[in-house]
N, C-alpha and C. Protein backbone atom coordinates (compact mmCIF):
# COMPACT_ATOMS: atom_id res chain seq x y z
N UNK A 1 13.40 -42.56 -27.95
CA UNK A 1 12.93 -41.22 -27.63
C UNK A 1 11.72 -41.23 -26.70
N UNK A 2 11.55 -42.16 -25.48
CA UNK A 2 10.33 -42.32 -25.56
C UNK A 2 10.45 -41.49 -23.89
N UNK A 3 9.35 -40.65 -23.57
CA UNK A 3 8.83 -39.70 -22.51
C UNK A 3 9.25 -40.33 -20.93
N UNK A 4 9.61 -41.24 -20.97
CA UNK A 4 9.95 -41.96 -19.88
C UNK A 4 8.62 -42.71 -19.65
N UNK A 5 7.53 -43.26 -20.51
CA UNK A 5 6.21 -44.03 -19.69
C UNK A 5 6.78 -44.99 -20.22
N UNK A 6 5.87 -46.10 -20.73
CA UNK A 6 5.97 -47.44 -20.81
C UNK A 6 6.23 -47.89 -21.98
N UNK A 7 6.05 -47.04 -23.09
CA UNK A 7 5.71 -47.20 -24.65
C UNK A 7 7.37 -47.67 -24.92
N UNK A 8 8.49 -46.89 -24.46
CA UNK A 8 9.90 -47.05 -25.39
C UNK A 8 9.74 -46.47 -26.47
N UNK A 9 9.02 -46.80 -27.21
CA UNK A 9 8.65 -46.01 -29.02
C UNK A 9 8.39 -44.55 -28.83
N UNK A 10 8.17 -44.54 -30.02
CA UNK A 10 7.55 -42.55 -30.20
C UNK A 10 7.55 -42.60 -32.07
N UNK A 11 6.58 -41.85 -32.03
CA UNK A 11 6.42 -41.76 -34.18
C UNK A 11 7.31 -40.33 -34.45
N UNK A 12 8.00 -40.26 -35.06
CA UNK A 12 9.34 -39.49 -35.29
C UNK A 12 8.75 -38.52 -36.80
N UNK A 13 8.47 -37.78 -36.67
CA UNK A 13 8.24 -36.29 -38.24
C UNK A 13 9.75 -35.70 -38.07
N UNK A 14 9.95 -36.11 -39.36
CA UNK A 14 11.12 -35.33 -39.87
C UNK A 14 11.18 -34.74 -41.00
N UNK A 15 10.01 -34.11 -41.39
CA UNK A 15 9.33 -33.14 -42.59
C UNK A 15 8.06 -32.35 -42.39
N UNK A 16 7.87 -31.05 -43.09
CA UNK A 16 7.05 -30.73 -42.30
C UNK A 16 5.93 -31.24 -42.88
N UNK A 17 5.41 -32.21 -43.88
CA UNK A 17 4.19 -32.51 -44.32
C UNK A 17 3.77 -33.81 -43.67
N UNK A 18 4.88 -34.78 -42.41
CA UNK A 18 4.28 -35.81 -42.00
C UNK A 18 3.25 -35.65 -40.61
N UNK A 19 1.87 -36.63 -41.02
CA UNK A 19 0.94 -35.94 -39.57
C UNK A 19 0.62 -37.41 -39.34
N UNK A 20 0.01 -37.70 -38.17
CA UNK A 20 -0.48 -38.69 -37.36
C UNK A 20 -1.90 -38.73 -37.67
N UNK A 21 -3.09 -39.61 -37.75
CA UNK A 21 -4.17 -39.71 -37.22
C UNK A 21 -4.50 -41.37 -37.54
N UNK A 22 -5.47 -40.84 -36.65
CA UNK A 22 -6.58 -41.90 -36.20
C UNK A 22 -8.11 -41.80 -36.23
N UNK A 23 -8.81 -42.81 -36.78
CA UNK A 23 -10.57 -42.65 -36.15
C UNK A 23 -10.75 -43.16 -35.09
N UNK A 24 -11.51 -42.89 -34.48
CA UNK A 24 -11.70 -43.82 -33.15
C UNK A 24 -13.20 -44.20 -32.72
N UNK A 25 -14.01 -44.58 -32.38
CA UNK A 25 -15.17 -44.87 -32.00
C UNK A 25 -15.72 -44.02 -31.10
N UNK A 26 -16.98 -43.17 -30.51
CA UNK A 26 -16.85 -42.57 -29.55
C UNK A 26 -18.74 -42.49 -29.23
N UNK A 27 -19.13 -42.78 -28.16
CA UNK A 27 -20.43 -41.87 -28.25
C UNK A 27 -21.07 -40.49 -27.53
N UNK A 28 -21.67 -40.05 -28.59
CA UNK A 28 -22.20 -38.65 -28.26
C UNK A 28 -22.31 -38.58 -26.81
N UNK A 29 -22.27 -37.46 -26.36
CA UNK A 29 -22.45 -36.78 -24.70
C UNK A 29 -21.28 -37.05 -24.05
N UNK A 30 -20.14 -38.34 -24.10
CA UNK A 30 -19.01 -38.25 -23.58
C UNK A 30 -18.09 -37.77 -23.42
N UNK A 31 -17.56 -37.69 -22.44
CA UNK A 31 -16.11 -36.95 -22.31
C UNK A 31 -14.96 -37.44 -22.24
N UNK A 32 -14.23 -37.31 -23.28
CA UNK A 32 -12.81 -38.16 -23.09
C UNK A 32 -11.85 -37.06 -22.85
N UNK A 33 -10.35 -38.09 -22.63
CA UNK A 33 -9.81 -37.03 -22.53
C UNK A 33 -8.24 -38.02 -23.28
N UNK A 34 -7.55 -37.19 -23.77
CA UNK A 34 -6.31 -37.33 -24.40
C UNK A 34 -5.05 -36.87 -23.96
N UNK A 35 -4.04 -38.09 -23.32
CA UNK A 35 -2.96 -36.86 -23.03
C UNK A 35 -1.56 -37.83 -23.96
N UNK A 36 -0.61 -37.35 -24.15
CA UNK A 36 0.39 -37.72 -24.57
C UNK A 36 1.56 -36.77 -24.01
N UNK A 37 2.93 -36.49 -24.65
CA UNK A 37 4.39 -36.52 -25.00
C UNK A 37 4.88 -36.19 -25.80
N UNK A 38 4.95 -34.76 -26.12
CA UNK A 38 5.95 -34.75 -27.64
C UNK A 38 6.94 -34.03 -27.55
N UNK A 39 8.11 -33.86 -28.47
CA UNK A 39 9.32 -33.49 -28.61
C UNK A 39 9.52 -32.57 -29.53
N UNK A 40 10.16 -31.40 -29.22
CA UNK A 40 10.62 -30.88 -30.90
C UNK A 40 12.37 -30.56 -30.57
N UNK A 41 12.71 -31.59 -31.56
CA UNK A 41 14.85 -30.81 -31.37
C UNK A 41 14.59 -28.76 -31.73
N UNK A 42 15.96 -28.69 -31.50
CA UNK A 42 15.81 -27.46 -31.20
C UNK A 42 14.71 -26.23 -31.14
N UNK A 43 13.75 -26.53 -30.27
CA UNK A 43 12.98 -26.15 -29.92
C UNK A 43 13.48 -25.29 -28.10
N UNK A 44 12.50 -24.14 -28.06
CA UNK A 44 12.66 -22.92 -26.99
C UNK A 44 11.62 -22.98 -26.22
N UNK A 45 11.70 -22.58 -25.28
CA UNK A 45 9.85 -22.28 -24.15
C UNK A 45 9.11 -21.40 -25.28
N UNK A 46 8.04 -21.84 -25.25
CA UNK A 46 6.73 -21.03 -25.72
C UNK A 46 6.63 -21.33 -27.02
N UNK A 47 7.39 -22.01 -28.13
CA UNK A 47 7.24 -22.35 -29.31
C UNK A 47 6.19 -23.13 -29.55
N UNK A 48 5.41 -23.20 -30.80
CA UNK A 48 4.57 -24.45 -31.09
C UNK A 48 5.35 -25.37 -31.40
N UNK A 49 5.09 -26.65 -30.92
CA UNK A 49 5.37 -27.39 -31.46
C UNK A 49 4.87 -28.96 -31.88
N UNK A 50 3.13 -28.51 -32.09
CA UNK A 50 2.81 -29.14 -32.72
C UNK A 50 1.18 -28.64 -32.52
N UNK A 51 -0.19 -29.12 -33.33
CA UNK A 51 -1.44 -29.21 -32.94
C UNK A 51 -1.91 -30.49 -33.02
N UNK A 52 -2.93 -30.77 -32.00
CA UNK A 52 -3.70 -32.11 -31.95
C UNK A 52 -5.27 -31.30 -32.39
N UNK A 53 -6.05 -32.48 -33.53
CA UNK A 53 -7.29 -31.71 -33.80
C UNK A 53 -8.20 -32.90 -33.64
N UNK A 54 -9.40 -32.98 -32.85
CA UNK A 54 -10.56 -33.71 -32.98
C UNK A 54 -11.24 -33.17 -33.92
N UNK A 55 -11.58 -34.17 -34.97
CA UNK A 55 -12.26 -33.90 -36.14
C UNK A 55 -13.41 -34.88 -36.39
N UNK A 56 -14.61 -34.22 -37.36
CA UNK A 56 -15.81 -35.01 -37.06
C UNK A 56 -16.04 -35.56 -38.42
N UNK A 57 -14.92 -35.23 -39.11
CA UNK A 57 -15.33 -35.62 -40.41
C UNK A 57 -14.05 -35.98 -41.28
N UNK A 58 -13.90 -36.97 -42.18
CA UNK A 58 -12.42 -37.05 -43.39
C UNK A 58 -12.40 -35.69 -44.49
N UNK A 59 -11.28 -34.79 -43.83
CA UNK A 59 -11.28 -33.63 -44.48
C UNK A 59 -10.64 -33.67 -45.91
N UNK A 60 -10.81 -33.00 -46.52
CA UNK A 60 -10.67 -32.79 -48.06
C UNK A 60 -9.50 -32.80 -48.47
N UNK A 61 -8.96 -31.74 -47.62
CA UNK A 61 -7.91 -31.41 -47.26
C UNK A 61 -7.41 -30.42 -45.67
N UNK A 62 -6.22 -30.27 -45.58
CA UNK A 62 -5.81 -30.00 -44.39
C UNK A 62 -6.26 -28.21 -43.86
N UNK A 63 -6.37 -28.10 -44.94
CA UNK A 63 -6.95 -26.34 -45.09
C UNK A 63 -8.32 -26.00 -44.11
N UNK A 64 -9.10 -27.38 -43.73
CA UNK A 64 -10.21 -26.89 -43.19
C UNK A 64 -10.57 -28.21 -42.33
N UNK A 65 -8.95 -28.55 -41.19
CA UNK A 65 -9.08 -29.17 -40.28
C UNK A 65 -10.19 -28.34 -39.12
N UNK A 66 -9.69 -26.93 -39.19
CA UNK A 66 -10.77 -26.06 -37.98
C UNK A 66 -11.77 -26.18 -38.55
N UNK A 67 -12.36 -25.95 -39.32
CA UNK A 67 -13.50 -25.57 -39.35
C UNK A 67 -14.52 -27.23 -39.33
N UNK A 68 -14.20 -28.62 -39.31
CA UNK A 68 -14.28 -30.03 -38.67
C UNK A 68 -14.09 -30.25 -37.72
N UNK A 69 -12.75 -29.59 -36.46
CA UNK A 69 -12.63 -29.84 -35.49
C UNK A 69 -13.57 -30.10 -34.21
N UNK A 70 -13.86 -30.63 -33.42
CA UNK A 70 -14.59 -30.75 -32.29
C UNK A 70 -13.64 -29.86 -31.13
N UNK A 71 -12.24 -29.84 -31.19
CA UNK A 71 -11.87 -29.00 -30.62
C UNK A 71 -10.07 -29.35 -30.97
N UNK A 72 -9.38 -28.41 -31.09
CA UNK A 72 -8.25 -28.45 -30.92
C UNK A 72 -7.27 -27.84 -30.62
N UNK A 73 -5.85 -28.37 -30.08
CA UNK A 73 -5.55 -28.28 -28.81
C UNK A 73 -3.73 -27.94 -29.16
N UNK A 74 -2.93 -26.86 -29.11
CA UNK A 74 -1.88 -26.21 -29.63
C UNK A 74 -0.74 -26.86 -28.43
N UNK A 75 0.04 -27.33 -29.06
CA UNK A 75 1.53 -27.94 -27.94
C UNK A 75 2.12 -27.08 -27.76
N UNK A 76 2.98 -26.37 -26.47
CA UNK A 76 3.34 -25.37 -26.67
C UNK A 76 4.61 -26.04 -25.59
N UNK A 77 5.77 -25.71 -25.87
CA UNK A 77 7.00 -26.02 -25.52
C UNK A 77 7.19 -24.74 -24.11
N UNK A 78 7.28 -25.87 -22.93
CA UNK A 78 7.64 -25.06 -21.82
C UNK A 78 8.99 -25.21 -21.15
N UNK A 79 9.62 -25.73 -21.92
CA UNK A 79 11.08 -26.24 -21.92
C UNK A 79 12.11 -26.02 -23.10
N UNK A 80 12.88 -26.05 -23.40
CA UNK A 80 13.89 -26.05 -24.40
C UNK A 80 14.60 -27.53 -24.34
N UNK A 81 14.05 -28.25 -25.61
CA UNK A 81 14.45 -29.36 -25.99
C UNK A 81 13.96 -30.67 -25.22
N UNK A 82 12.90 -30.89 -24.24
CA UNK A 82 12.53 -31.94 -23.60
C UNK A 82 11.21 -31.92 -23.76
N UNK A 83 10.57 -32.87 -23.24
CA UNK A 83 9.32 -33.74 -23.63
C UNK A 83 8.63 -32.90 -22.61
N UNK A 84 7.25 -32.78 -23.76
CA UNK A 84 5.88 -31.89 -23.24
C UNK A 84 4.78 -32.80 -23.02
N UNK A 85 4.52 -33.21 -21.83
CA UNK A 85 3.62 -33.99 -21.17
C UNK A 85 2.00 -32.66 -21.68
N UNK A 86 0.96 -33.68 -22.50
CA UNK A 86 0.20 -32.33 -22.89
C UNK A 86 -1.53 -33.66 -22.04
N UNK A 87 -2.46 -32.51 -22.28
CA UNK A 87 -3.60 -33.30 -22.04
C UNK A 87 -4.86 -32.39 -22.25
N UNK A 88 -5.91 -32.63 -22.94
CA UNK A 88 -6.90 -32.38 -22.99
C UNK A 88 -8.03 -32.56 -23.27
N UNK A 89 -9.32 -32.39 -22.99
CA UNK A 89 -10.35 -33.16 -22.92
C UNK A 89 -11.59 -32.51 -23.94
N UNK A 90 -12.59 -33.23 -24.77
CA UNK A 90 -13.79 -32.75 -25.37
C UNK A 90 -14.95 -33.69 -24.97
N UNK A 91 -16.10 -33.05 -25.22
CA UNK A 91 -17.44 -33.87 -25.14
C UNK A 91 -17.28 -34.15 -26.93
N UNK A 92 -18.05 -35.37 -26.94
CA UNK A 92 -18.73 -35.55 -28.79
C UNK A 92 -19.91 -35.26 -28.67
N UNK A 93 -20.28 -33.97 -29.73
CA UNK A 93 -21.45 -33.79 -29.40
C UNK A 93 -21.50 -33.93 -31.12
N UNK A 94 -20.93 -34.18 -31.93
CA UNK A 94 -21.20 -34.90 -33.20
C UNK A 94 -20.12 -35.86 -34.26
N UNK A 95 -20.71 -36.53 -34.66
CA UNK A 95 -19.97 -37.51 -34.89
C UNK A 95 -19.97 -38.04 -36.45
N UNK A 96 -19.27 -38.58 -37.12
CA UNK A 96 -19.57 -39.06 -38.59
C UNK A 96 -19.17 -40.70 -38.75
N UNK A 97 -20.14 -41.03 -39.43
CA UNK A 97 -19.94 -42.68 -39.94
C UNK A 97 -19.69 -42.77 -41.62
N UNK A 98 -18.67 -43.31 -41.50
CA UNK A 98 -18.15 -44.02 -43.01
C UNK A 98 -18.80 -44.70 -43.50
N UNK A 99 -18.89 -43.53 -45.13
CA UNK A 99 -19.47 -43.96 -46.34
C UNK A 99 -19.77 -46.00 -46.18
N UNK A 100 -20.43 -46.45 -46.80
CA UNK A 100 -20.58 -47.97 -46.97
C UNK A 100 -19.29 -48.35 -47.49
N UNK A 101 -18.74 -47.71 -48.70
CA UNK A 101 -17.78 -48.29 -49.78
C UNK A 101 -16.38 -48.18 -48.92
N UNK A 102 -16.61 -47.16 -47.88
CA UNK A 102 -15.39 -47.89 -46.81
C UNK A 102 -15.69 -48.65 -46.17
N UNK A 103 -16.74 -49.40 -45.20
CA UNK A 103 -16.85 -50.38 -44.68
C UNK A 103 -16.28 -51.47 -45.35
N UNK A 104 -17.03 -51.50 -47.01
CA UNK A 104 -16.76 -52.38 -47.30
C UNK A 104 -15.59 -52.94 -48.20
N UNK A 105 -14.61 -51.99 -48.03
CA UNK A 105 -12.85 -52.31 -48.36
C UNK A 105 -11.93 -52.23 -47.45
N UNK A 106 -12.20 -52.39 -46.35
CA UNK A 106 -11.52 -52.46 -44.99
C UNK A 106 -12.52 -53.74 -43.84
N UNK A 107 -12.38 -54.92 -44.60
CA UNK A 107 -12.80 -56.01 -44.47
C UNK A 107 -12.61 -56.75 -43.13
N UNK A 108 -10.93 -56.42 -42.93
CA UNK A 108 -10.60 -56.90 -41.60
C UNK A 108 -9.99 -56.05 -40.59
N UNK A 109 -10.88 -54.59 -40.67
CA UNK A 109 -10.62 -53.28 -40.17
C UNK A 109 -11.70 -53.19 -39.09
N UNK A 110 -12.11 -52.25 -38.15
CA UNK A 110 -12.60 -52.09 -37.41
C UNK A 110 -14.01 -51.33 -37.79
N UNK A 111 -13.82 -50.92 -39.10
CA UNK A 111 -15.60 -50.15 -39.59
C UNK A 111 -16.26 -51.63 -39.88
N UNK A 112 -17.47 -51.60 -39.01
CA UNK A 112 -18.06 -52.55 -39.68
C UNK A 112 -19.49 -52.28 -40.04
N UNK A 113 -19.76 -51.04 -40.23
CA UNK A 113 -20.96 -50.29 -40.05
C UNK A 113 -20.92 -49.23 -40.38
N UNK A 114 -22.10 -48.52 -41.42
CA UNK A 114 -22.34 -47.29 -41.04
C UNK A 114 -23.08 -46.70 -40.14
N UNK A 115 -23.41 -47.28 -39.35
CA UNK A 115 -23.69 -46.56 -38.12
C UNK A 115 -22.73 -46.27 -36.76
N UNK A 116 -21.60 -47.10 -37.37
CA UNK A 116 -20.88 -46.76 -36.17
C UNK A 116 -20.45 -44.92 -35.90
N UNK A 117 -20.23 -44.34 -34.66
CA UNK A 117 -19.83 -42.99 -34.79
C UNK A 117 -18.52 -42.97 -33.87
N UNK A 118 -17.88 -42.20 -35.06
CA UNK A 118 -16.46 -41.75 -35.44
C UNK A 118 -16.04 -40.72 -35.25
N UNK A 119 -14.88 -40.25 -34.58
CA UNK A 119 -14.25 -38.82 -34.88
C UNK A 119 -12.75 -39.13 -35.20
N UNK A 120 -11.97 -38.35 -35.65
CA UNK A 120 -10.28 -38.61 -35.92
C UNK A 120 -9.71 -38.22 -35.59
N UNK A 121 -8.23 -38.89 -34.64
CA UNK A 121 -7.56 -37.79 -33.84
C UNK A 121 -6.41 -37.96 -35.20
N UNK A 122 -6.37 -36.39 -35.03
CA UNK A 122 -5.26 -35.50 -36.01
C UNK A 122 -4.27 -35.41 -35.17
N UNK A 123 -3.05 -35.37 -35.77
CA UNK A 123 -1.80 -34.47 -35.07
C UNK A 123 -0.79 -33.76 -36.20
N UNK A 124 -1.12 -32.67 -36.46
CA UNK A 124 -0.16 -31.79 -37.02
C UNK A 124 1.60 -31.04 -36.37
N UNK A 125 2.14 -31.75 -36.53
CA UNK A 125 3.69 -31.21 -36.45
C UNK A 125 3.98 -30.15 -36.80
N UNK A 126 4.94 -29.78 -36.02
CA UNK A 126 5.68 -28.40 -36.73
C UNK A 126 7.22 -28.47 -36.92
N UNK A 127 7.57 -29.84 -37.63
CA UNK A 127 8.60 -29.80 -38.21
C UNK A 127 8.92 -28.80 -39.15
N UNK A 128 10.24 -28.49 -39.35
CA UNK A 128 10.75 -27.54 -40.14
C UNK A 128 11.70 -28.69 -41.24
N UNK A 129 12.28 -29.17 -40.60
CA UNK A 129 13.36 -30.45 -41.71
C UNK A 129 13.86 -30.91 -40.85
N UNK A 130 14.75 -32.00 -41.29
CA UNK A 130 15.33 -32.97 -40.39
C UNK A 130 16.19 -32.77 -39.65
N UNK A 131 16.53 -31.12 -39.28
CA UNK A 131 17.23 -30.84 -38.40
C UNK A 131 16.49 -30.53 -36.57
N UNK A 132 15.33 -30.92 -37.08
CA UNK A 132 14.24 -30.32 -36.12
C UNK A 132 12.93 -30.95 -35.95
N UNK A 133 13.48 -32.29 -35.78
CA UNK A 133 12.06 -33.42 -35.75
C UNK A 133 11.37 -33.29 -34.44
N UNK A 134 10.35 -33.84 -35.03
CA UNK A 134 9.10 -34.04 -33.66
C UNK A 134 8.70 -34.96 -33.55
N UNK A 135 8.47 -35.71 -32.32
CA UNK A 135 8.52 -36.76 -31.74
C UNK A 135 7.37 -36.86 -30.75
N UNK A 136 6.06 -38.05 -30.81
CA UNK A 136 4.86 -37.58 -30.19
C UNK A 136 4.80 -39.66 -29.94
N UNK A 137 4.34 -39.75 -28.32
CA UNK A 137 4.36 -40.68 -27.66
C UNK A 137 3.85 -41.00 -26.53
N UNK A 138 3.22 -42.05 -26.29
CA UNK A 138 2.62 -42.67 -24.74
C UNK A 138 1.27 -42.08 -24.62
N UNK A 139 0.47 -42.02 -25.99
CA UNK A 139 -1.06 -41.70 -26.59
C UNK A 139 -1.91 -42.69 -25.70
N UNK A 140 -2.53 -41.89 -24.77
CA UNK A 140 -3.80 -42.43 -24.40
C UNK A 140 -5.23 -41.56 -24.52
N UNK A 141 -5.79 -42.56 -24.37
CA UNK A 141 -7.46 -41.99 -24.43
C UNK A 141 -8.26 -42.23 -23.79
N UNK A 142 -8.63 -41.56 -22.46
CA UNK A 142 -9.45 -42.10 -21.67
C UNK A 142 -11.41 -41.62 -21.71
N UNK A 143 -11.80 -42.19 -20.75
CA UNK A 143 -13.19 -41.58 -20.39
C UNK A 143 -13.42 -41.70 -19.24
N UNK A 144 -13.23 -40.73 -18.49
CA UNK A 144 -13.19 -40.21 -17.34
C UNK A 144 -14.50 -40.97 -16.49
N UNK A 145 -14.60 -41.70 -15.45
CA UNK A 145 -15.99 -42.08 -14.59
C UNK A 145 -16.16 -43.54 -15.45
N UNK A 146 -15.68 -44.00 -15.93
CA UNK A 146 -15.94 -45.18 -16.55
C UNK A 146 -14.69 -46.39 -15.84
């Protein structure tokens, strides 16, 4: 399923409770920017079909991704049934570092500090069931001038 870049792969939701994320490292004042690829089967122009959320913090729950977000960013299907080349960009202007007791159970993980600063890229689907999966691929993350 993959957008035509380089990846071949793609992470496949075929329910509506499966989501993507990531932490990533980042420092304050920068500007990155994020673009990817996603899919929804029977999907129409103008449908959602999916949200990406920069988040500054490990939410509780999913109920109060906005109100954590640094900014986030709605997929919106400009095609019927083909791949949505999406992209968008935030500054970090705040950031969160993991508790110690995660540093220190993710041993051969990338926290090695609480001082490191963190945000999480979210991706919420808008699967309906497996008649109508979504398909998100060829994730990059840049910083623009670097």
């Amino acid at each position: 399923q993959s957008a035509g870049g380089t990846s071949g792969r793609s992470l496949k939701f075929d329910s509506p409770g499966e989501r993507a994320y990531q932490p990533f490292e980042v420092e304050e004042g920068i500007e990155y920017t994020i673009s990817a690829f996603v899919k929804k089967e029977g999907v129409t122009a103008g449908d959602i079909e999916g949200t990406f959320y920069i988040i500054r913090d490990e939410p509780a729950e999913e109920t109060n991704l906005a109100s954590l977000a640094i900014t986030s960013f709605d997929v919106i299907a400009t095609t019927d049934d083909t791949w949505t080349q999406v992209s968008f960009s935030f500054t970090v202007d705040g950031t969160f570092g993991f508790p110690q007791e995660r540093v220190d159970e993710n041993t051969s993980d990338i926290l090695t500090s609480i001082d490191q600063n963190f945000v999480i890229f979210y991706f919420v689907q808008n699967a309906q069931n497996g008649d109508n999966e979504v398909f998100l691929t060829d994730i990059v993350i840049t910083t623009p001038g670097f």
